[in-house]
Structure formats: structure tokens, C-alpha cells
Protein backbone atom coordinates (compact mmCIF):
# COMPACT_ATOMS: atom_id res chain seq x y z
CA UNK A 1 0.00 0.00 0.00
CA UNK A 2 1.46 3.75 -0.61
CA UNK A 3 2.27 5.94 1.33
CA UNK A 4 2.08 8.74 -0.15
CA UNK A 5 -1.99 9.50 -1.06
CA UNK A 6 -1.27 11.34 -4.19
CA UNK A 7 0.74 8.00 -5.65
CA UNK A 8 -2.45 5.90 -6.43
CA UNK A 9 -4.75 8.81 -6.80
CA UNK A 10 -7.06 9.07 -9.90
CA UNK A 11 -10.81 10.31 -10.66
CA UNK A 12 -13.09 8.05 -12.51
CA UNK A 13 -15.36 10.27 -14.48
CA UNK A 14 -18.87 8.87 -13.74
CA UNK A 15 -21.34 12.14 -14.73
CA UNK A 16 -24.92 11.77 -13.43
CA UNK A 17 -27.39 11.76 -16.52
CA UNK A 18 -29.14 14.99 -15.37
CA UNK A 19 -25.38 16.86 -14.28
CA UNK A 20 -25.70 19.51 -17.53
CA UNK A 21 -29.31 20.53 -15.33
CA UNK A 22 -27.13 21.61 -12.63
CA UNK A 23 -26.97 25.15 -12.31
CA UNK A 24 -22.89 27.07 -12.78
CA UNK A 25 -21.29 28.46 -10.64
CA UNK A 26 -17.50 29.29 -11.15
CA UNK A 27 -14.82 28.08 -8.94
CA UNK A 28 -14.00 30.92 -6.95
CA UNK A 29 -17.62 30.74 -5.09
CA UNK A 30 -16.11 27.72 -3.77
CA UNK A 31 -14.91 28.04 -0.15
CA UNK A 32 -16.15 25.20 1.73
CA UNK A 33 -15.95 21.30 1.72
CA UNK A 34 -18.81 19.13 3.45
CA UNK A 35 -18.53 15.64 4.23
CA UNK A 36 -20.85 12.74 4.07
CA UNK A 37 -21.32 8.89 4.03
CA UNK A 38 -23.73 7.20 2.00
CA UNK A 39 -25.72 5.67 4.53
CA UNK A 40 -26.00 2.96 2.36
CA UNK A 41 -24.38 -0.62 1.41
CA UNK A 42 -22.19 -0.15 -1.33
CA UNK A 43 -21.48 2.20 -4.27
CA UNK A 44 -23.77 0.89 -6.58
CA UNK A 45 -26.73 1.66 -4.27
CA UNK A 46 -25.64 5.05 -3.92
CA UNK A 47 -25.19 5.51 -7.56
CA UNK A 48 -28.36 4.21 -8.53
CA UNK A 49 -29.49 6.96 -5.84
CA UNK A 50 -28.23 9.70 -6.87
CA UNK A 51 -29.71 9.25 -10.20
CA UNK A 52 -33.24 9.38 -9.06
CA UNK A 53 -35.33 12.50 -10.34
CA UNK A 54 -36.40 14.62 -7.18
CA UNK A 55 -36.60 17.74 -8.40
CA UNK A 56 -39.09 17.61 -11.02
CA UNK A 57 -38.94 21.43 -12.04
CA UNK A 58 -35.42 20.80 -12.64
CA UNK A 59 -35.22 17.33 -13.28
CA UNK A 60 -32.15 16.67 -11.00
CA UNK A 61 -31.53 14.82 -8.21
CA UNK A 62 -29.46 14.83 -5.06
CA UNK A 63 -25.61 13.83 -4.67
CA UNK A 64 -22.60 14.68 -3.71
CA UNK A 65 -19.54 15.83 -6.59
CA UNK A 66 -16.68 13.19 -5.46
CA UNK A 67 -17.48 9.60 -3.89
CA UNK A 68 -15.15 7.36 -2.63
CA UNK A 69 -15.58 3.64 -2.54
CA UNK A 70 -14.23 1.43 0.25
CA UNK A 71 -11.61 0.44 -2.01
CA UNK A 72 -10.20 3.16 -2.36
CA UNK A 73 -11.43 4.27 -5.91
CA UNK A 74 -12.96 7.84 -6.66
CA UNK A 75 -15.76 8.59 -8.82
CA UNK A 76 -16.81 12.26 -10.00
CA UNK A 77 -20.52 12.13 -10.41
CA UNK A 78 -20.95 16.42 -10.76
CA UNK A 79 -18.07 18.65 -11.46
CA UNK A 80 -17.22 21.04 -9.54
CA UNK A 81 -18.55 23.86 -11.83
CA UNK A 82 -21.93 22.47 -10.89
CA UNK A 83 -24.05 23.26 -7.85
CA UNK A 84 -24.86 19.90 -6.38
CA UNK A 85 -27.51 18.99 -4.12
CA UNK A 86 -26.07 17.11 -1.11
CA UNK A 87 -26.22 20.11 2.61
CA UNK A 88 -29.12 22.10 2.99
CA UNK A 89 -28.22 26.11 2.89
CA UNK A 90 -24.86 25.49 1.68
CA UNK A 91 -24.89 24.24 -1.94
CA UNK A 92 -23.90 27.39 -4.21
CA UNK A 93 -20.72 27.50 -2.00
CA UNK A 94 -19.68 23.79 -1.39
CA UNK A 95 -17.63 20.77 -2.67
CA UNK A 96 -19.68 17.12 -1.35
CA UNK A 97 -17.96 14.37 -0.86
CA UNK A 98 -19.44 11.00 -0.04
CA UNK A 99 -17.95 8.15 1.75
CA UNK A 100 -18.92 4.50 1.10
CA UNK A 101 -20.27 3.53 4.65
CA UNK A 102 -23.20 1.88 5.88
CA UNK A 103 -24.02 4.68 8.20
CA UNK A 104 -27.25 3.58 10.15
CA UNK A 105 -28.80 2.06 7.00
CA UNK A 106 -31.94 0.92 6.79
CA UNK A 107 -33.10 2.19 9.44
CA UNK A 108 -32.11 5.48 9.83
CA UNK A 109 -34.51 7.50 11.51
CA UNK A 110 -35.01 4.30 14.30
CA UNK A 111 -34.25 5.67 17.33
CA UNK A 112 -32.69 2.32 18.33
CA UNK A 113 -30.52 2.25 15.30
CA UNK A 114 -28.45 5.54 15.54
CA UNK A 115 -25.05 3.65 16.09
CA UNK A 116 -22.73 4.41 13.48
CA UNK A 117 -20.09 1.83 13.89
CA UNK A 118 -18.44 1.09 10.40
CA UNK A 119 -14.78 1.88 10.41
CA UNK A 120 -13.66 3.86 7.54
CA UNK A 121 -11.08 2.06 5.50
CA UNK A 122 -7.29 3.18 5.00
CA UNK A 123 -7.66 2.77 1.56
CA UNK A 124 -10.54 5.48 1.24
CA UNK A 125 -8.96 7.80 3.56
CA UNK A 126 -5.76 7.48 1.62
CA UNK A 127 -7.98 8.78 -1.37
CA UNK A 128 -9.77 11.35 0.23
CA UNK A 129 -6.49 12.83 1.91
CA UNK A 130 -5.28 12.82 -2.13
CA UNK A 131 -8.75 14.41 -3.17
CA UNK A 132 -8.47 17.14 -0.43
CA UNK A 133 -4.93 18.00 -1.53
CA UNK A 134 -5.83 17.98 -4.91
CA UNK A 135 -9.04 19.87 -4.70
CA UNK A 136 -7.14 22.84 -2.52
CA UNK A 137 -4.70 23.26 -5.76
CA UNK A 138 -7.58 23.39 -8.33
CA UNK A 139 -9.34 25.39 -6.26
CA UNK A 140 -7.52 28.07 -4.65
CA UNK A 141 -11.13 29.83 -2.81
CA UNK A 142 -11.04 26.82 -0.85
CA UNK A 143 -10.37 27.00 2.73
CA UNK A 144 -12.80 25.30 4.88
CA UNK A 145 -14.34 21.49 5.51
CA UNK A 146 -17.07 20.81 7.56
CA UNK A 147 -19.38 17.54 8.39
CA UNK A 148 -22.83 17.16 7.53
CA UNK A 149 -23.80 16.79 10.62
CA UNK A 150 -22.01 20.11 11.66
CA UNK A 151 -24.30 21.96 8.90
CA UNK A 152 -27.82 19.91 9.36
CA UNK A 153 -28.33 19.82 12.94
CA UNK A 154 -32.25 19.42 12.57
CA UNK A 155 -34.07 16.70 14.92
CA UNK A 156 -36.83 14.59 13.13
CA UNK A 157 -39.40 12.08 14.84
CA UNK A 158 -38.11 8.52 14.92
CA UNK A 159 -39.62 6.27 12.41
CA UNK A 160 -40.06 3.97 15.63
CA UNK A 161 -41.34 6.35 18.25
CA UNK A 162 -42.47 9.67 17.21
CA UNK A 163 -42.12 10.76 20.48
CA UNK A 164 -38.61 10.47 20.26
CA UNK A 165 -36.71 12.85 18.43
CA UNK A 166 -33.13 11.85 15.75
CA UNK A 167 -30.49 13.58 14.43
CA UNK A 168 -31.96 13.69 10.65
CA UNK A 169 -27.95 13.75 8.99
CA UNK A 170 -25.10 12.34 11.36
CA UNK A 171 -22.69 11.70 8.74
CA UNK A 172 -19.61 11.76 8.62
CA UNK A 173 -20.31 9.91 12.02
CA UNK A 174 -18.49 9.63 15.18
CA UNK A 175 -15.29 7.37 13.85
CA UNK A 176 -14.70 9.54 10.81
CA UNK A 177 -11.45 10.18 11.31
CA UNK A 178 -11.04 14.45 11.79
CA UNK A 179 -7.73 14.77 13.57
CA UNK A 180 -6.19 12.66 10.78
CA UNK A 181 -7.62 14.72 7.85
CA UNK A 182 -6.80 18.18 9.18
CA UNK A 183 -3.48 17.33 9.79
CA UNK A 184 -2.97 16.23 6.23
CA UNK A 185 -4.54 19.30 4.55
CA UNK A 186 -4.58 22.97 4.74
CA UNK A 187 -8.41 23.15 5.31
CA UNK A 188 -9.97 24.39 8.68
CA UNK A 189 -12.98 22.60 10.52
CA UNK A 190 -15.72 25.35 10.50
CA UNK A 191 -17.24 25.41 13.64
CA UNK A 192 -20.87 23.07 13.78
CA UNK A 193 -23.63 24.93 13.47
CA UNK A 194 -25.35 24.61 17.67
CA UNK A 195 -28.91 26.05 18.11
């Protein structure tokens, strides 16, 4: 295995069907990085997805830019030049990148499901460390990276008990590993959003 991120770094192009729908946006609006995990099995769930129609007026859908398989691998599903739909609030301004991780799927508004306990692989953090680095020289705007669940703090009623109230986005989750990344890149942790 390398050890140096940028030796086995490369982007699969893998454009959604409906990515020329996205609105433009040049680079320099670009300032902040958000990451996610899927929430879901594997990459081909999360593909299939992110294809869906959701916006009908539009006829786009949501995802993240960049998504990074267990394995390692990166796939660009919406250039960067292209407002994606993946954090609430933030879109015109942000870079998402997704994370191959089971998250709390299926259940992910059960209140007894919230655990988050898939580890995430050296492999992909290897490739996101390369993606960061790489993504800070194309795009010189960017300075900041964030979590999901730093952005989208909003409490939902558990599909169980809707007495109970979840965390509706808790991605990256509690073992993504933050100390790691910001040591590796020359991005700062904006502050999570508290209410």
C-alpha cells in the first residue's frame, strides 16, 4: 500500500445523466468542503441513488460531486462547476464528498438504530487525503471542511417512536477520522452549526 496518497490517486469520471441541469457556478464561489457517508451498502446503491429525479422542475436529483468507494477508488458524479444537491443552505458555496459507509442504514430514523459503527477504510482515507490536496490546488477559494452533521443539525421524529426525536444527517459519524484529515490538509474545521 502507498504511502504517499497522491501516488495511487485518480478520478473516474462517472457524470450523473441529469449533471448539464445543474446550475454554474465558477470556482472561486467555492470556499467550503462538506462531508458525508452514503448511509448505504455499497457504491452501486448510492449511484443508482443519486440518479433518481427529485426535483421535477429541474429534473435533478441529489448527490454529492466526489465519492469514494471502500476500495479506495474515486468517482466524479458532478463537477465542480456544478451546484450539487447534497447540505441544505450550503450548496452554491460547497464541494460534497461521499464516503462509502453503511451509516445507520436501513433504518435510519429508528431511534434504536443511531449507532454508526463502520470503520472507515485506509484505503478510502488514503484517497480522500489525495482528493483534499488535490481539490485545494484546483481550487484556490477553498479553505474550509465541515461535516454534515455540523451543517444539518435538525431533529426529526423517529420512524419507531415519534415521540422520540433523531439527528436527521449524522454523517460523517463519530469514527470519521477528523484529527487525521486536518493534519494532512490545509483546510480548517468550520465550527458546527449549535442552536
Amino acid at each position: 500500500m502507498p504511502t504517499d496518497p497522491l501516488q495511487a490517486f485518480a478520478i473516474r469520471i462517472d457524470s450523473l445523466p441529469y449533471e448539464g441541469r445543474l446550475e454554474q457556478r465558477p470556482l472561486s464561489q467555492i470556499d467550503l468542503v462538506v462531508m458525508h457517508c452514503t448511509e448505504l451498502p455499497d457504491l452501486a446503491m448510492a449511484r443508482a441513488y443519486g440518479e433518481l429525479i427529485l426535483y421535477p422542475e429541474t429534473q435533478t436529483g441529489n448527490s454529492g460531486h466526489f465519492y469514494i468507494d471502500r476500495d479506495g477508488s474515486v468517482h466524479r458524479y458532478v463537477s465542480p462547476e456544478h451546484i450539487a444537491h447534497h447540505t441544505r443552505g450550503y450548496n452554491p458555496r460547497v464541494i460534497g464528498i461521499e464516503l462509502v459507509n453503511t451509516g445507520r442504514y436501513p433504518d435510519w430514523l429508528d431511534s434504536r438504530r443511531q449507532a454508526m459503527d463502520e470503520a472507515y477504510p485506509e484505503e478510502q482515507m488514503l484517497a480522500l487525503v489525495a482528493l483534499l490536496q488535490q481539490l485545494q490546488i484546483d481550487i484556490p477559494s477553498l479553505c474550509l471542511i465541515a461535516g454534515h452533521e455540523d451543517l444539518d443539525t435538525d431533529e426529526v421524529e423517529a420512524s419507531d417512536n415519534p415521540s422520540i426525536r433523531v439527528r436527521r444527517k449524522r454523517d460523517p459519524g463519530p469514527l470519521f477520522p477528523w484529527q487525521r484529515v486536518l493534519e494532512a490538509i490545509a483546510l480548517q474545521r468550520l465550527a458546527p452549526v449549535r442552536l
